[in-house]
Protein backbone atom coordinates (compact mmCIF):
# COMPACT_ATOMS: atom_id res chain seq x y z
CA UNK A 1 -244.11 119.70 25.83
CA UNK A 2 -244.04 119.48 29.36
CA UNK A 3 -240.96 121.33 31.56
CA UNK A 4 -238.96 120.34 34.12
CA UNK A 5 -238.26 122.53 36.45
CA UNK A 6 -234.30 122.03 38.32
CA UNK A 7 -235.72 122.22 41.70
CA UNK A 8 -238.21 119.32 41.38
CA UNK A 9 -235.87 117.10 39.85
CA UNK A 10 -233.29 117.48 43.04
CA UNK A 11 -236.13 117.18 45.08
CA UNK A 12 -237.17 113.86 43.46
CA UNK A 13 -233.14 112.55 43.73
CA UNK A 14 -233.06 114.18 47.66
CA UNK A 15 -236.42 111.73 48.67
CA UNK A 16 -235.08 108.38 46.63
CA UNK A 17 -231.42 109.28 48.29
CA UNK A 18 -233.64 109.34 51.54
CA UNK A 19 -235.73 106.24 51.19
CA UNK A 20 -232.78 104.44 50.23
CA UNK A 21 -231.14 105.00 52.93
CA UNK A 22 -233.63 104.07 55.20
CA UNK A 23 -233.65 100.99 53.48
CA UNK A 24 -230.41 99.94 54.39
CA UNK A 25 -230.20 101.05 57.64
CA UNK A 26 -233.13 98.49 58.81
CA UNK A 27 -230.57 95.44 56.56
CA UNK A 28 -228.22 94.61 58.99
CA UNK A 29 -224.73 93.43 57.46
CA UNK A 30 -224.42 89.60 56.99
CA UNK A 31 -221.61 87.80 58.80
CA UNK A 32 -219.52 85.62 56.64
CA UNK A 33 -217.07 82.69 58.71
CA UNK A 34 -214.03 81.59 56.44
CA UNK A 35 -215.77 78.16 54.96
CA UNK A 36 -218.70 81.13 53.02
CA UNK A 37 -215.59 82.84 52.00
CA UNK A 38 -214.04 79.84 50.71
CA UNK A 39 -217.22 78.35 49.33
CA UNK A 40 -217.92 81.69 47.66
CA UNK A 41 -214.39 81.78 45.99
CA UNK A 42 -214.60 78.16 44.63
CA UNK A 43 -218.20 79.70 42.82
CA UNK A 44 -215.79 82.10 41.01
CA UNK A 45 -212.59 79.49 40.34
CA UNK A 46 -210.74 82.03 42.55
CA UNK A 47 -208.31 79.74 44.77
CA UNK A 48 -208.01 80.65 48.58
CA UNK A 49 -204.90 80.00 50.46
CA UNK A 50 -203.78 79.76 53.85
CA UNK A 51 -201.61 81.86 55.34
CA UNK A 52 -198.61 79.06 55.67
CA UNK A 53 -199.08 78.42 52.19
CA UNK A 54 -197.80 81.93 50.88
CA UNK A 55 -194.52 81.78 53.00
CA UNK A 56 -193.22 78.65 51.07
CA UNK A 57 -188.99 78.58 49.72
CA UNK A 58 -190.35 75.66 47.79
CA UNK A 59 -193.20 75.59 44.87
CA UNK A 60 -195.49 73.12 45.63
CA UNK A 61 -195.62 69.95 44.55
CA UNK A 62 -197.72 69.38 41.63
CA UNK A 63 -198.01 72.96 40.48
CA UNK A 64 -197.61 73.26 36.56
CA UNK A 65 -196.89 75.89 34.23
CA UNK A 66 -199.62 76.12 31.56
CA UNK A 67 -198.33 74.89 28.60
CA UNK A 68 -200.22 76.55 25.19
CA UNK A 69 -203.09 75.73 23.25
CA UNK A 70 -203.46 72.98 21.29
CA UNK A 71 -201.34 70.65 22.41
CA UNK A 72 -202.72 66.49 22.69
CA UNK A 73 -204.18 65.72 26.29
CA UNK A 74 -201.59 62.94 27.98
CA UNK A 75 -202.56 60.39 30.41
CA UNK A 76 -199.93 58.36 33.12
CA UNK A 77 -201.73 55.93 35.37
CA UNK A 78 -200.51 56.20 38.70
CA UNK A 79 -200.97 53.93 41.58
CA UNK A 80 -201.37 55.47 45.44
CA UNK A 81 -199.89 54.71 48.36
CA UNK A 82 -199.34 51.10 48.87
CA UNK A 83 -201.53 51.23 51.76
CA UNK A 84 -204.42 52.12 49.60
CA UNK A 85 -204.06 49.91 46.49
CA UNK A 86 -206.29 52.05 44.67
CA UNK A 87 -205.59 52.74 40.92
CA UNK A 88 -206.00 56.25 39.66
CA UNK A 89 -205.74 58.05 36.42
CA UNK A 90 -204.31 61.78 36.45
CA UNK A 91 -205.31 62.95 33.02
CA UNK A 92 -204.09 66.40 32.21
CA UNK A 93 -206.57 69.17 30.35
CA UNK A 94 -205.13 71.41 28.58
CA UNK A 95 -206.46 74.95 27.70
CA UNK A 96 -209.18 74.73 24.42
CA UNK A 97 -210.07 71.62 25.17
CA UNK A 98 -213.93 70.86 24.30
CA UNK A 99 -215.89 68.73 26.38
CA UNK A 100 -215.82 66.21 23.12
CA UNK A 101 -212.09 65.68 23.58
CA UNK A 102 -212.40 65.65 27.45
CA UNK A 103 -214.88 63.00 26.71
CA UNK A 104 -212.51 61.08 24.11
CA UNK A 105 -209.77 61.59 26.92
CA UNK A 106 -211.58 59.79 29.22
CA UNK A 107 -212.72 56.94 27.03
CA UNK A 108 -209.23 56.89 26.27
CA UNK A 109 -208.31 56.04 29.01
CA UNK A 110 -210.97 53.94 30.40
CA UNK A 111 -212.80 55.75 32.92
CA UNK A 112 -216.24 56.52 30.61
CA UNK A 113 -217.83 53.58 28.64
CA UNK A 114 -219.74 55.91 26.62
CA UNK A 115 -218.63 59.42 25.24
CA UNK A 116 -222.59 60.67 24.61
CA UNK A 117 -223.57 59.60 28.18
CA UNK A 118 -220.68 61.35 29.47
CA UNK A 119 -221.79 64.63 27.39
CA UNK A 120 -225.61 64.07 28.26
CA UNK A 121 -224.85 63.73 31.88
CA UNK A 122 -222.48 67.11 31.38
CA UNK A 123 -225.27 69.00 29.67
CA UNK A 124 -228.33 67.92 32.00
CA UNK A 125 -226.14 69.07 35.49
CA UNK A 126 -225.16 72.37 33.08
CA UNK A 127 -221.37 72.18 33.70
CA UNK A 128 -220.34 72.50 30.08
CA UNK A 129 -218.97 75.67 30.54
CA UNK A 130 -217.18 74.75 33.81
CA UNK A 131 -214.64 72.38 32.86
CA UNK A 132 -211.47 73.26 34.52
CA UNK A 133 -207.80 73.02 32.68
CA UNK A 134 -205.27 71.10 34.89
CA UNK A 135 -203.92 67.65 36.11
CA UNK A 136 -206.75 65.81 37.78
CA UNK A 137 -206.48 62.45 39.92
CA UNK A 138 -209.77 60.11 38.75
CA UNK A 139 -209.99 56.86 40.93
CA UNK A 140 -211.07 53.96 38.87
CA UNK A 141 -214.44 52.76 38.91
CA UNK A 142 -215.74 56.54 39.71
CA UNK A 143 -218.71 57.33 38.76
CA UNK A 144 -219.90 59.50 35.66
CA UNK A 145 -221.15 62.05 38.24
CA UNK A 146 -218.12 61.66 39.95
CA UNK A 147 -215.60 62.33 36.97
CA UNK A 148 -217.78 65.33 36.17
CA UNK A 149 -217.61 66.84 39.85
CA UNK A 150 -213.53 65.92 39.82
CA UNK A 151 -212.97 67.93 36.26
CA UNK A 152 -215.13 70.88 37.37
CA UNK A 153 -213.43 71.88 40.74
CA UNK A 154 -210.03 73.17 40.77
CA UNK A 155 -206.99 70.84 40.88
């Protein structure tokens, strides 16, 4: 059996502690602007806000409590502005939902033709697992890709 002596081993910690720190003083630090920092967050579902936003005597428009599991997805079609004449759909996702009842949701309501292309389409762009819970505005005639990018990113 082979031993160890205490001063080797510190010496052996003392030169990687050295190296390492060699290393990093060659990497200079990266520079991040406010859109990385924002684009970053988004990666993580964190939500950024500006500064104006936090001073608010109002909630903001929109903003719902999270209601508990379980409970049946709803649907209210909405039309825009008159200036746009666009219809959308908000559907609302509540927390639990699988991507099967997201997909009957959205058959539901009109904006899929096809509940396995939907899930296909979900599994081969690997967003399964990031299907967001909220009220989300679809625009009719959007896209499968579309739909999928819309109920992804935060509301």
């Amino acid at each position: 059996m082979t031993k160890y002596s205490l001063k080797n081993i510190c010496l052996g910690i003392g030169i990687g502690l050295v190296l390492a720190a060699m290393a990093n003083i060659g990497a200079a630090p990266k520079s991040l602007s406010a859109d990385d920092i924002k684009r970053e967050a988004a990666k993580y579902g964190l939500i950024v806000m500006e500064p104006k936003d936090l001073i608010q005597k109002q909630p903001a428009a929109g903003k719902e409590t999270q209601e508990p599991v379980n409970q049946p997805e709803q649907q209210i079609p909405v039309k825009e502005e008159p200036a746009k004449q666009e219809q959308t759909t908000i559907i609302i996702i509540k927390s639990g939902s699988s991507s099967e009842s997201i997909a009957e949701l959205l058959l539901s309501n009109k904006l899929i033709e096809d509940k396995k292309v939907f899930l296909n389409r979900l599994t081969e762009l690997k967003k399964e697992s990031k299907l967001q819970i909220g009220t989300f505005k679809i625009p009719a005639g959007a896209s499968v890709d579309k739909i999928i990018e819309i109920i992804t990113t935060l509301p």
